[in-house]
C-alpha atoms as a PDB file:
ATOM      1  CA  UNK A   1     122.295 113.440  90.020  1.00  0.00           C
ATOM      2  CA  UNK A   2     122.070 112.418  86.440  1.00  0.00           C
ATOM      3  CA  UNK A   3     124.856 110.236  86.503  1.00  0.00           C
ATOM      4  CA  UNK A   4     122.302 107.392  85.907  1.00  0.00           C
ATOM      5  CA  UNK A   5     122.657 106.680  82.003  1.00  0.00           C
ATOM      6  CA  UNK A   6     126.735 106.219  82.320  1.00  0.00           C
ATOM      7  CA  UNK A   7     125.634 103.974  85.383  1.00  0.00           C
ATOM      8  CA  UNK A   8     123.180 101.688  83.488  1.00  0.00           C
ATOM      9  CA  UNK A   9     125.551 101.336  80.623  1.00  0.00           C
ATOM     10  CA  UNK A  10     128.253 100.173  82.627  1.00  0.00           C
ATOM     11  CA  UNK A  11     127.773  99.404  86.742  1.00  0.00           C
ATOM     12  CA  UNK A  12     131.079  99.616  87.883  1.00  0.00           C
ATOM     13  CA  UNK A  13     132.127 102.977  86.120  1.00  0.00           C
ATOM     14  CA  UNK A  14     131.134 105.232  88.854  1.00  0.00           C
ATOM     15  CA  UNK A  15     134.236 106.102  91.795  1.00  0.00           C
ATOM     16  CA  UNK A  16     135.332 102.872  92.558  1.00  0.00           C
ATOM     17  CA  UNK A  17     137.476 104.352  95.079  1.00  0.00           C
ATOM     18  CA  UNK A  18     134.367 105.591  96.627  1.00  0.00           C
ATOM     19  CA  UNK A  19     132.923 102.484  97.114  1.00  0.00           C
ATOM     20  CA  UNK A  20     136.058 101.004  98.958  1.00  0.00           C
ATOM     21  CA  UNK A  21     135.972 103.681 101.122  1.00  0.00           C
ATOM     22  CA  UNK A  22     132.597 102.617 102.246  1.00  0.00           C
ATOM     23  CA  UNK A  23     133.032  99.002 102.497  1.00  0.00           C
ATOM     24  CA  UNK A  24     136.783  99.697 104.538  1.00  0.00           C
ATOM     25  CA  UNK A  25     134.893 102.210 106.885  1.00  0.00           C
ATOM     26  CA  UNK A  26     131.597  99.885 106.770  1.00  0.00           C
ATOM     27  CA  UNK A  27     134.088  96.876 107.510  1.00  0.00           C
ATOM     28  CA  UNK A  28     135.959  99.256 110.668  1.00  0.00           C
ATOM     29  CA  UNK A  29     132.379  99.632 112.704  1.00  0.00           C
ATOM     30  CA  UNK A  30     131.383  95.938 112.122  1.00  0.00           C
ATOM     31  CA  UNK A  31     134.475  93.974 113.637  1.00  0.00           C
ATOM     32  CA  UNK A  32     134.416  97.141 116.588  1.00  0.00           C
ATOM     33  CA  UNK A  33     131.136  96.181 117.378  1.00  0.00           C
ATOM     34  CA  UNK A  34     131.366  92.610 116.938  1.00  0.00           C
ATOM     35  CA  UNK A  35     133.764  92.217 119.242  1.00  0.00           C
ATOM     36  CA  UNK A  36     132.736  94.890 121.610  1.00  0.00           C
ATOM     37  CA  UNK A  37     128.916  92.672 121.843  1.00  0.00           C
ATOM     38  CA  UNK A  38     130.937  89.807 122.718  1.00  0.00           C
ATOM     39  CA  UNK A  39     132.322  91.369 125.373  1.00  0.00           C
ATOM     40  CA  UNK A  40     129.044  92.920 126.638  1.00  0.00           C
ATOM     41  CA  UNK A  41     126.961  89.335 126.978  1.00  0.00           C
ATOM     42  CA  UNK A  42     129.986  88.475 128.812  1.00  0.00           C
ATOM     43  CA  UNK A  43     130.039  91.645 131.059  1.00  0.00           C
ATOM     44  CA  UNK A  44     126.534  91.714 131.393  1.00  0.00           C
ATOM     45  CA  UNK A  45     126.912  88.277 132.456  1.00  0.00           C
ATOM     46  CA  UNK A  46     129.557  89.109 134.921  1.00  0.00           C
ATOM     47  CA  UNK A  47     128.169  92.074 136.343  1.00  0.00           C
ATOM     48  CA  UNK A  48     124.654  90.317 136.828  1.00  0.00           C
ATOM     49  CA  UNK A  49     122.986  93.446 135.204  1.00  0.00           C
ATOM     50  CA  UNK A  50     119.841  93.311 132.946  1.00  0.00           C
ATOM     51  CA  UNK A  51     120.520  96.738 131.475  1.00  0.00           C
ATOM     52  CA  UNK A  52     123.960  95.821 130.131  1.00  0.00           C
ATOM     53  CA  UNK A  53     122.655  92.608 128.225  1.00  0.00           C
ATOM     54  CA  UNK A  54     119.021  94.797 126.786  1.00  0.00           C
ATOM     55  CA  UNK A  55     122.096  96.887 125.185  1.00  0.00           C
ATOM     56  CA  UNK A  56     124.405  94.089 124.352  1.00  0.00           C
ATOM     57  CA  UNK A  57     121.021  92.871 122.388  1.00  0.00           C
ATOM     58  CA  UNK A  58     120.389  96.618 120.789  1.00  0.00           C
ATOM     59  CA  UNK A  59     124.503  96.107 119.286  1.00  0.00           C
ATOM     60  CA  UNK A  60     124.020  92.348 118.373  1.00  0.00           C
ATOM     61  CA  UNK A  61     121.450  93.772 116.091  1.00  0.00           C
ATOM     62  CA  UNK A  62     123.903  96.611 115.254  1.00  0.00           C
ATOM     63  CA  UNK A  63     126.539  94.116 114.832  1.00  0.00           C
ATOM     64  CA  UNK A  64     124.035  92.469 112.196  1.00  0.00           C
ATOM     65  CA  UNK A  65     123.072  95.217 110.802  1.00  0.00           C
ATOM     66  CA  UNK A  66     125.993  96.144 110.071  1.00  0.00           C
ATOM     67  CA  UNK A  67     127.055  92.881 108.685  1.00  0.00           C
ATOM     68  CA  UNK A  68     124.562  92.505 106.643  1.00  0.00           C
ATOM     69  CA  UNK A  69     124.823  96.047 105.420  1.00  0.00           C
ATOM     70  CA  UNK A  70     128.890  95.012 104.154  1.00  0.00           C
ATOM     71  CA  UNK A  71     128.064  91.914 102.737  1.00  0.00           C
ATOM     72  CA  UNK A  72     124.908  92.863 100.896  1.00  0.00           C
ATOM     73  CA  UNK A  73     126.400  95.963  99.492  1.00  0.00           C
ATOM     74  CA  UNK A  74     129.211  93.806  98.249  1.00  0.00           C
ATOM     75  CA  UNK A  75     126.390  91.288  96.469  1.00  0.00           C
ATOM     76  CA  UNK A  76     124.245  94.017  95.383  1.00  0.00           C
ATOM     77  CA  UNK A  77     126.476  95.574  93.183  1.00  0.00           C
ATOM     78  CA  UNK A  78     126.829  92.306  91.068  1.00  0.00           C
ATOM     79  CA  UNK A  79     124.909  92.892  87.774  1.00  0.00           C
ATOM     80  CA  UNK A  80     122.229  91.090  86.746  1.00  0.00           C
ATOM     81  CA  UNK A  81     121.860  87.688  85.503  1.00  0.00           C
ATOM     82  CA  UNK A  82     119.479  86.384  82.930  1.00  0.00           C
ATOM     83  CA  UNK A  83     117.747  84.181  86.240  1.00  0.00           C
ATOM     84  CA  UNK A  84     117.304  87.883  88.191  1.00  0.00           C
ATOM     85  CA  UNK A  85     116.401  90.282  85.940  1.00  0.00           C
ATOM     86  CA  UNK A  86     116.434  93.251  88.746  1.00  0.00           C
ATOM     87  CA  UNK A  87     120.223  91.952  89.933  1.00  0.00           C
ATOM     88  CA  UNK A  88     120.614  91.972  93.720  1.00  0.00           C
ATOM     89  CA  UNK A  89     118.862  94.933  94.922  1.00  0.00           C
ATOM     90  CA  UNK A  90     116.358  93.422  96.927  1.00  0.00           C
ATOM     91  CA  UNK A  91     118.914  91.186  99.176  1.00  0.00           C
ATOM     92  CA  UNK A  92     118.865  94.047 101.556  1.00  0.00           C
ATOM     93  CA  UNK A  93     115.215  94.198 102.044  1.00  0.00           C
ATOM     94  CA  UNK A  94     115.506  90.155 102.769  1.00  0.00           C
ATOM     95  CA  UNK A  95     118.628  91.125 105.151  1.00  0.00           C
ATOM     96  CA  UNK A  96     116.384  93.726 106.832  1.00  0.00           C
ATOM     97  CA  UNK A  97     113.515  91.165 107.385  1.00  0.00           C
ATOM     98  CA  UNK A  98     115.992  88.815 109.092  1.00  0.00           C
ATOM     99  CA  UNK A  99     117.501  90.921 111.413  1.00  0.00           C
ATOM    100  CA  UNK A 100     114.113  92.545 112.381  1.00  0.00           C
ATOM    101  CA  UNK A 101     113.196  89.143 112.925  1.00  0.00           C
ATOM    102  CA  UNK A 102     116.359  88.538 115.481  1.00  0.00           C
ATOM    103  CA  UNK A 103     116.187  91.745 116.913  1.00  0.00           C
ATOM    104  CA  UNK A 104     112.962  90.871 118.005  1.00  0.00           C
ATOM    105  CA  UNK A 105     113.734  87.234 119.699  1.00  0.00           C
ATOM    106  CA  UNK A 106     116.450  89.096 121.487  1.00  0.00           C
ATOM    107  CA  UNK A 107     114.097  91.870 123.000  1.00  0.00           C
ATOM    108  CA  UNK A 108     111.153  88.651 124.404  1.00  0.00           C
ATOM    109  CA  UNK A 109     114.172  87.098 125.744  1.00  0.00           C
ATOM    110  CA  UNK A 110     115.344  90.414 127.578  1.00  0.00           C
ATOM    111  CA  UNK A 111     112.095  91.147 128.113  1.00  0.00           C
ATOM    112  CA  UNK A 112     111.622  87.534 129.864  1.00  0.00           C
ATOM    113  CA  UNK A 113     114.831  88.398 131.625  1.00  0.00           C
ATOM    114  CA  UNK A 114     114.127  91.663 133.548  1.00  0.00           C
ATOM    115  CA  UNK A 115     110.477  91.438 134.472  1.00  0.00           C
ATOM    116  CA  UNK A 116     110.600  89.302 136.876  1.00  0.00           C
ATOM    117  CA  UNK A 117     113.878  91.620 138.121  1.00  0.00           C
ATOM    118  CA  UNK A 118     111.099  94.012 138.754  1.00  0.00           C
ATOM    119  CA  UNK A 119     109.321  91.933 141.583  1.00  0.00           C
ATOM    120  CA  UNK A 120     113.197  90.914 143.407  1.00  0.00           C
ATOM    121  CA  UNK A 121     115.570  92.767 141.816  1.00  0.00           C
ATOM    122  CA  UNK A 122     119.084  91.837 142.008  1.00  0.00           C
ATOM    123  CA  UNK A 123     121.875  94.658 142.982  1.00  0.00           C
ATOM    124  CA  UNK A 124     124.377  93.865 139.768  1.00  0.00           C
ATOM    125  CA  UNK A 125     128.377  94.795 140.723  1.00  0.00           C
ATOM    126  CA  UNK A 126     128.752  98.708 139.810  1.00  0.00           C
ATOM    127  CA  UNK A 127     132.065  99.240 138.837  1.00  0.00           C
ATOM    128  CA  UNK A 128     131.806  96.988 136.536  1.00  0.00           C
ATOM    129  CA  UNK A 129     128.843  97.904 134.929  1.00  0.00           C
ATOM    130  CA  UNK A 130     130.598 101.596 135.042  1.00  0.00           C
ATOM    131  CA  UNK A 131     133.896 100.338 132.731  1.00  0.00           C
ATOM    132  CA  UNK A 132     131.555  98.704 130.216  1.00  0.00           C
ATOM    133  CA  UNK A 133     129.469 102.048 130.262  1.00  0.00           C
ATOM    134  CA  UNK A 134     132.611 104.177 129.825  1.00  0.00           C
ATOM    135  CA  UNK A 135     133.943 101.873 127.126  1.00  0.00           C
ATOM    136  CA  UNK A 136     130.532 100.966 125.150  1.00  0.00           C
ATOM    137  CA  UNK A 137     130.744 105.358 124.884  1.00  0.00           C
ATOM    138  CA  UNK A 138     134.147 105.310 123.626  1.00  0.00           C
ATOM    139  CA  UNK A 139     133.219 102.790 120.886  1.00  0.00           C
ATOM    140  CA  UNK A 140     130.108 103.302 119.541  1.00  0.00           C
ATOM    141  CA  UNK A 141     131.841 106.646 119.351  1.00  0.00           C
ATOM    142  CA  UNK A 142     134.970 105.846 117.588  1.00  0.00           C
ATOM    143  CA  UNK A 143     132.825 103.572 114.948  1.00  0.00           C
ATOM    144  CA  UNK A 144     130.385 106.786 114.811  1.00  0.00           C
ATOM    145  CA  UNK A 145     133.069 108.900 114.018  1.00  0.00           C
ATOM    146  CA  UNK A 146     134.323 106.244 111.721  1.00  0.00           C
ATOM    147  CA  UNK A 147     131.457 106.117 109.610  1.00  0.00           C
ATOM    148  CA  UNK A 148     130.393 109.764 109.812  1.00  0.00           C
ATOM    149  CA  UNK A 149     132.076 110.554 106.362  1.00  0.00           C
ATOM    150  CA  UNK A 150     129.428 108.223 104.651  1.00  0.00           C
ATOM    151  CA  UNK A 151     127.554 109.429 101.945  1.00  0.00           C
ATOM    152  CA  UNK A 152     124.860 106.522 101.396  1.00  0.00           C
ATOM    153  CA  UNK A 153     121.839 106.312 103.221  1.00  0.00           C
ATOM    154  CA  UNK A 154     123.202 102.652 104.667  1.00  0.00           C
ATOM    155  CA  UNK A 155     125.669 104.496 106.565  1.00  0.00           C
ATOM    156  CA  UNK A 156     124.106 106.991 107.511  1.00  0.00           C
ATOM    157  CA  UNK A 157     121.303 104.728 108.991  1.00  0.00           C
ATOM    158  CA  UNK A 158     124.357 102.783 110.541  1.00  0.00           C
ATOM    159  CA  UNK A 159     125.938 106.111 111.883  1.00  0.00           C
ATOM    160  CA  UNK A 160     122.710 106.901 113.585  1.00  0.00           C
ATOM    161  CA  UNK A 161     122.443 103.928 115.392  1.00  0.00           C
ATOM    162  CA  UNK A 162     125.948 104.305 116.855  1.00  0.00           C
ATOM    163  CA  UNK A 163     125.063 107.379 118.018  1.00  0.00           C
ATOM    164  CA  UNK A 164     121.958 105.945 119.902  1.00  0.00           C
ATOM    165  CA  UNK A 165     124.181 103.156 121.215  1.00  0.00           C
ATOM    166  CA  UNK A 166     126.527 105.714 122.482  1.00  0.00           C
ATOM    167  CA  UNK A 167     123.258 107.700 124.077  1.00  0.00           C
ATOM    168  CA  UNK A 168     122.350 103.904 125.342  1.00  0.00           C
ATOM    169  CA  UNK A 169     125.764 103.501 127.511  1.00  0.00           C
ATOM    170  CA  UNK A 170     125.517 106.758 129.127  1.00  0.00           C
ATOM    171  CA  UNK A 171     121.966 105.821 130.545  1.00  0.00           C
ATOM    172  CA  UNK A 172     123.984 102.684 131.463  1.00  0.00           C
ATOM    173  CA  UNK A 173     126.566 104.801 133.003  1.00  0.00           C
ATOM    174  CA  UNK A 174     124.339 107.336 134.829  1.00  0.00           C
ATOM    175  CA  UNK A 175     122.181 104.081 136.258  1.00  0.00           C
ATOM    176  CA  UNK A 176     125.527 102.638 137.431  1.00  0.00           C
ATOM    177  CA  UNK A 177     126.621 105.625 138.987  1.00  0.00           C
ATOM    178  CA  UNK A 178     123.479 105.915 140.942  1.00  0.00           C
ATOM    179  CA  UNK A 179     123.232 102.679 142.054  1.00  0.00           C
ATOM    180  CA  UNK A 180     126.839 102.749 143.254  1.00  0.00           C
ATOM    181  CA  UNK A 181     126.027 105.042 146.207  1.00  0.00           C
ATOM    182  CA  UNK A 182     122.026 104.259 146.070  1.00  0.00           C
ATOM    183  CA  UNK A 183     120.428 100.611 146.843  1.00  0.00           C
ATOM    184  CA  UNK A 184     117.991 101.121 144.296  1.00  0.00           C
ATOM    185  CA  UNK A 185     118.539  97.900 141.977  1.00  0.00           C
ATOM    186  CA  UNK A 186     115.029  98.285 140.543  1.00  0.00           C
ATOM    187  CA  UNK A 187     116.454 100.508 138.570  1.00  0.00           C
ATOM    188  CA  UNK A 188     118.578  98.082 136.264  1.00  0.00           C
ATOM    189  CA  UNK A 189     115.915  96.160 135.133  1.00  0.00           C
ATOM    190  CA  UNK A 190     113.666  99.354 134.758  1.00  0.00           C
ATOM    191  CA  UNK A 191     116.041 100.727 132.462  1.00  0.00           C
ATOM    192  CA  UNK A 192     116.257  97.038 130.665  1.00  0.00           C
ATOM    193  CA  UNK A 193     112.910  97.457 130.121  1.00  0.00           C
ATOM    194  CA  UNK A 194     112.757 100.743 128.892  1.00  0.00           C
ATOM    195  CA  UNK A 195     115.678 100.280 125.971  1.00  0.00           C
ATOM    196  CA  UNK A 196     114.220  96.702 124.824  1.00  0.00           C
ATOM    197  CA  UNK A 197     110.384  98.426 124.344  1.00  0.00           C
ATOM    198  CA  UNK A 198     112.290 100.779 122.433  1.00  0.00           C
ATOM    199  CA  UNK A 199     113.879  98.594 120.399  1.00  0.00           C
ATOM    200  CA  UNK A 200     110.981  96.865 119.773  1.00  0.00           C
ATOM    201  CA  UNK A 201     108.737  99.319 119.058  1.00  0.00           C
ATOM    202  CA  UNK A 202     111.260 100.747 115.766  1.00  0.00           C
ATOM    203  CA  UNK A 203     112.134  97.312 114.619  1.00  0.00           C
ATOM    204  CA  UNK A 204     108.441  96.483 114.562  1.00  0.00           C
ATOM    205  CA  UNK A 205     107.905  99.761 112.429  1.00  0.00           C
ATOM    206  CA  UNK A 206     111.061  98.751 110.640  1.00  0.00           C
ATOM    207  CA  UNK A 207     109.883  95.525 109.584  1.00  0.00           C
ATOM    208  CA  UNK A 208     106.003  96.620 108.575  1.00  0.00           C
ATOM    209  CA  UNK A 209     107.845  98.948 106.112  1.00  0.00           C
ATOM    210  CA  UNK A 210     110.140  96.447 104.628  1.00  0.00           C
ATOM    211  CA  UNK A 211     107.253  94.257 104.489  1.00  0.00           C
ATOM    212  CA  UNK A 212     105.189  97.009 102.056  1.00  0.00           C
ATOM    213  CA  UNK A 213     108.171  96.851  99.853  1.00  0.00           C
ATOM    214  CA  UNK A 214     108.155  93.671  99.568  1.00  0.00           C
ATOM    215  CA  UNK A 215     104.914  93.525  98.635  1.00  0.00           C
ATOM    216  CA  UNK A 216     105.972  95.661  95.754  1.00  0.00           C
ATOM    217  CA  UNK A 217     103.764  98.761  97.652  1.00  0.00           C
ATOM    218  CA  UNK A 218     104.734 101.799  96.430  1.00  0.00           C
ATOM    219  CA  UNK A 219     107.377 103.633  98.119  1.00  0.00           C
ATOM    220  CA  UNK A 220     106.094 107.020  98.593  1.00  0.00           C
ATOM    221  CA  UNK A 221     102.833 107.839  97.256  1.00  0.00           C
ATOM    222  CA  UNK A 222     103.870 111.469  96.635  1.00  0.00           C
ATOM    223  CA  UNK A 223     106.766 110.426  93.953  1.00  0.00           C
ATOM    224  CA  UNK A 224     103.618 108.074  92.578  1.00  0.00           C
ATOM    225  CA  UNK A 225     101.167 111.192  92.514  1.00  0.00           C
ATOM    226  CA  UNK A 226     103.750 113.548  90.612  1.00  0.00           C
ATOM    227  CA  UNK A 227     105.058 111.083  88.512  1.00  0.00           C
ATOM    228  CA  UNK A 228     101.412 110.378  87.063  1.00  0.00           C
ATOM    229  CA  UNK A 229     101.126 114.145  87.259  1.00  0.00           C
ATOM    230  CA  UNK A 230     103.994 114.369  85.225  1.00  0.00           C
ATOM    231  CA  UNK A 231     103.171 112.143  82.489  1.00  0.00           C
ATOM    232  CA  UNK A 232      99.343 113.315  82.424  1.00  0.00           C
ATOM    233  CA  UNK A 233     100.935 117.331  81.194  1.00  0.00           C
ATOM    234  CA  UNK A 234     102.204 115.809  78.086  1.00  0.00           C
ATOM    235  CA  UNK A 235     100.738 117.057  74.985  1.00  0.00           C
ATOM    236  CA  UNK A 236      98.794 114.756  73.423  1.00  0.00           C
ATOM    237  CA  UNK A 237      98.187 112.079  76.613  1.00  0.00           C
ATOM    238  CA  UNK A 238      94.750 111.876  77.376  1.00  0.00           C
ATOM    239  CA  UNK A 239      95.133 109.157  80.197  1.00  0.00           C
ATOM    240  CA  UNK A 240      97.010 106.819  81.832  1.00  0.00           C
ATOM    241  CA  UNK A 241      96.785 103.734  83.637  1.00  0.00           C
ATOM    242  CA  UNK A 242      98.168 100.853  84.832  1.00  0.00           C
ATOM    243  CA  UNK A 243     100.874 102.746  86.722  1.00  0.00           C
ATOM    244  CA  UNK A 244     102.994 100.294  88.575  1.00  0.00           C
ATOM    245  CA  UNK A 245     105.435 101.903  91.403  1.00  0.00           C
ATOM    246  CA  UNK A 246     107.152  99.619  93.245  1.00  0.00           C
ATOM    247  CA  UNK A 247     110.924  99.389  94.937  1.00  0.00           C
ATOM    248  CA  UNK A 248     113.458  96.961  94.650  1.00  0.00           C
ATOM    249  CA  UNK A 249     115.486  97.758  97.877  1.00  0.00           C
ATOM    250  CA  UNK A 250     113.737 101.557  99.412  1.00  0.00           C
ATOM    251  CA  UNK A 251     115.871 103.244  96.747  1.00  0.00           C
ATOM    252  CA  UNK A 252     116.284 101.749  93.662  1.00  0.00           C
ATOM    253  CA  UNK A 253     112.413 102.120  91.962  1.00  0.00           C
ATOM    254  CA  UNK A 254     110.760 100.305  89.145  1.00  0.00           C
ATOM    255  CA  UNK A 255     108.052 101.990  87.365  1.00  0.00           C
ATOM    256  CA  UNK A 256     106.020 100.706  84.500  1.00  0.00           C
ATOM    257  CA  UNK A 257     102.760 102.666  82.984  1.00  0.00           C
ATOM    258  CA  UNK A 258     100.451 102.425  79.882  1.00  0.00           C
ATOM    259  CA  UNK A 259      99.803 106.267  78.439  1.00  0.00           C
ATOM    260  CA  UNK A 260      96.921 106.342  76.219  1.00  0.00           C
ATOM    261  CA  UNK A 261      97.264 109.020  73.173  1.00  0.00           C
ATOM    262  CA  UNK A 262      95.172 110.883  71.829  1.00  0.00           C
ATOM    263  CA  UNK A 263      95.651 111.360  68.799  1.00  0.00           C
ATOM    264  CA  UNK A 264      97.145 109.538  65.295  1.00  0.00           C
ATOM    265  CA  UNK A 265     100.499 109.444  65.656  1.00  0.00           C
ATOM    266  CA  UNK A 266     103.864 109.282  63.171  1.00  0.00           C
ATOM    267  CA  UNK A 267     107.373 107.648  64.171  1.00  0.00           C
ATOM    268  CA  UNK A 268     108.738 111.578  64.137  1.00  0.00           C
ATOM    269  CA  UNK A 269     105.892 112.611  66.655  1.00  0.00           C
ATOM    270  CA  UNK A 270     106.204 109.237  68.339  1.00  0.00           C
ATOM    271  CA  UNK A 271     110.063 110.353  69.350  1.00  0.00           C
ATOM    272  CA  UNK A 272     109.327 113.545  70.303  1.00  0.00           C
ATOM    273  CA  UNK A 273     106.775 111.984  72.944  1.00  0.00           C
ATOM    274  CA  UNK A 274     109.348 109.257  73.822  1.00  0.00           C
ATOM    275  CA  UNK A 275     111.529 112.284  73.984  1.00  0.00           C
ATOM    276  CA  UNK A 276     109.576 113.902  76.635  1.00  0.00           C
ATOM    277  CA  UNK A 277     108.623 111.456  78.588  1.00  0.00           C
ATOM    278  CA  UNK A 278     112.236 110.752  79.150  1.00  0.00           C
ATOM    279  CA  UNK A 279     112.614 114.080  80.066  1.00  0.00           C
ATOM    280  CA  UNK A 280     109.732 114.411  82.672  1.00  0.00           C
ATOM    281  CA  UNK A 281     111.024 111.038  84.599  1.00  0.00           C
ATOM    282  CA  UNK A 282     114.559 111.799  84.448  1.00  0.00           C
ATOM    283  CA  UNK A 283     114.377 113.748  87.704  1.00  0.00           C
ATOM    284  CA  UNK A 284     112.763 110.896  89.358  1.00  0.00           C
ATOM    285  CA  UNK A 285     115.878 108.540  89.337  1.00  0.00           C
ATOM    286  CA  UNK A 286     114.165 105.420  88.095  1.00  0.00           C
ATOM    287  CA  UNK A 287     116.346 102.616  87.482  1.00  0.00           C
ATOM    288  CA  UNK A 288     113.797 100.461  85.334  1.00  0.00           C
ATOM    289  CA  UNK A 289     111.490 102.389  83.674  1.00  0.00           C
ATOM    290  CA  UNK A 290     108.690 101.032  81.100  1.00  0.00           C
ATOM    291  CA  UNK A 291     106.343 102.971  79.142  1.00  0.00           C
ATOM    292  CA  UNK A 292     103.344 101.581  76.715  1.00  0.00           C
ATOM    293  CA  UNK A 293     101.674 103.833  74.430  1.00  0.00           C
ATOM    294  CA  UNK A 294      98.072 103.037  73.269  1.00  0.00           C
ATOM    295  CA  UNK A 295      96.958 104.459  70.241  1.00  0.00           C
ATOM    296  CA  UNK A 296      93.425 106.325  69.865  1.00  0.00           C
ATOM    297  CA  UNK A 297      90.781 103.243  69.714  1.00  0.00           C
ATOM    298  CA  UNK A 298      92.893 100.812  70.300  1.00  0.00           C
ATOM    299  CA  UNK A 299      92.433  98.733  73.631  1.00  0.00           C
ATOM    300  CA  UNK A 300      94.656  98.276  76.375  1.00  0.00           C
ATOM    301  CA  UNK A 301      96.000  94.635  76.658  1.00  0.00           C
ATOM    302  CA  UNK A 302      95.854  94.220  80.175  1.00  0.00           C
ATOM    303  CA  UNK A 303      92.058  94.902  80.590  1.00  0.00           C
ATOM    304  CA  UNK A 304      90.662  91.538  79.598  1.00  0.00           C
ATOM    305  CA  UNK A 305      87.712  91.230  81.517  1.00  0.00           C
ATOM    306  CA  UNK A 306      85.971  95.014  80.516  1.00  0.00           C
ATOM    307  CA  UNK A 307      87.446  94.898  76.853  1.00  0.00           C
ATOM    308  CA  UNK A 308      83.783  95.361  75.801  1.00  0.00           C
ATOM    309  CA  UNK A 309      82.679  98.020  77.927  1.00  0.00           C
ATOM    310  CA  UNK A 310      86.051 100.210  77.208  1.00  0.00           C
ATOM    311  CA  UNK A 311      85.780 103.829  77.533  1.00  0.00           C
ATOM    312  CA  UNK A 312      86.872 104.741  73.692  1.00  0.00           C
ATOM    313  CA  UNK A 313      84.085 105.345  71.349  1.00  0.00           C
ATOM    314  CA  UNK A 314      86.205 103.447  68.499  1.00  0.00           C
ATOM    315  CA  UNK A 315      86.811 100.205  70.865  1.00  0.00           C
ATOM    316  CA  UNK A 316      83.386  98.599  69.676  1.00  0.00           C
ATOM    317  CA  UNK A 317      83.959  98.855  65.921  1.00  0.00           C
ATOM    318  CA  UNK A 318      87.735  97.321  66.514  1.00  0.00           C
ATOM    319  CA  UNK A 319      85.946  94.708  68.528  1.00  0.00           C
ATOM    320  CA  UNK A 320      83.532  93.513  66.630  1.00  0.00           C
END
């Protein structure tokens, strides 16, 4: 991938086709399962079953997801503005907080739903819990298979949860199968149970994660390690510090660090340094890099507090 310098210059040069192709297919799976959810609180409704509305939860959060995904890839392509420096990157990490954030309400309300199903359950009607299980596998199917030429990691995120909502409806279906020629209907709210935990327990994960990015944590501590390992093989870099890592959205990263030379230094040798720098990050995919090099003696800006007791033998006479 080094298509990155052609992409900074201009945003919009890269395969625009490309991009339409993701929104239309993007745009396919979101109105299927909008309007299949719709149709499952009703059903679920209808068909008294606890199971049916823990998965028409799971695809409201789809639905949103989803959503969210199409609209914010829309608005994070806009450029940025002299207000928001970064552009619109980080929309998607405040889309994933709020639908974490639903996802969650929806799985206490199931949750307040189908425990007490445990102590009386309720027998829901079977056939109809059967048609929605048959058609909830023929679309999340026909939006996975919509979606499964995707290249970018949102649709392939998206993609994966259609598959799981698929894998969902044929618990449904097996359940409702059972039931139909078993009196067992403990086993609809079991199941209930089981799928909103499950939700639960990844959107929980989900959300800590988006939380550490927004935190500006660093993504992956391994890129941070062998970036500063990177930098640190140069000829002439003695140290650095000050290495900031952060992410605007979970793929877009931001990295800023102070290199400390260690020797004097001339605008040709100064290039060829800039020059390699350049050259060591490039396979890192930064999209805002920005790199400070202190001179020998000279002391670093950002350490106010210990500027006296800095580590350079020439800091004191440059001090005082």
């Amino acid at each position: 991938m080094h298509h990155h310098h052609s992409a900074r210059d201009n945003p919009h040069s890269h395969s625009h086709d490309l991009e339409n192709a993701d929104s239309t297919r993007i745009g396919w799976a979101f109105w299927l399962n909008f309007t299949f959810t719709i149709i499952e609180f009703i059903g679920g409704w209808l068909t008294n079953s606890v199971a049916i509305m823990a998965d028409a939860v799971h695809d409201l959060g789809d639905t949103l997801s989803i959503g969210l995904a199409w609209y914010l890839s829309k608005l994070g392509k806009k450029a940025s503005t002299e207000k928001y420096t970064y552009g619109f990157k980080r929309l998607s990490l405040m889309g994933a907080m709020i639908n974490g954030v639903i996802l969650i309400v929806g799985a206490v309300w199931i949750l307040s739903e189908a425990i007490p199903r445990l102590v009386n359950p309720e027998m829901p009607v079977t056939e109809g819990m059967m048609g929605l299980a048959v058609l909830g596998i023929l679309v999340n199917g026909l939006a996975a298979y919509k979606l499964h030429g995707g290249h970018s990691t949102n649709e392939k995120v998206l993609n994966w949860h259609l598959i799981e909502d698929a894998m969902g409806w044929v618990a449904v279906l097996i359940v409702a199968i059972v039931l139909h020629f078993v009196n067992w209907p403990i086993l609809d709210p079991i199941l209930s149970i089981g799928f909103t935990l499950f939700i639960l327990i990844n959107v929980i994960r989900y959300v800590v994660q988006t939380m550490s990015l927004f935190l500006q944590g660093v993504p992956d501590l391994a890129t941070r390690n062998a970036i500063s390992k990177q930098l640190l093989s140069i000829k002439h870099v003695e140290e650095i510090h000050h290495v900031h890592f952060w992410s605007l959205d979970g793929e877009q990263h931001v990295l800023t660090a102070h290199v400390v030379i260690n020797c004097l230094i001339d605008n040709e040798k100064l290039r060829a340094l800039k020059q390699e720098v350049n050259e060591r990050l490039t396979p890192f995919g930064l999209s805002h890099t920005t790199i400070e090099f202190e001179l020998p003696g000279e002391p670093c800006r950002d350490d106010k507090d210990h500027l006296h007791t800095h580590s350079h033998s020439h800091a004191h006479e440059e001090i005082n």
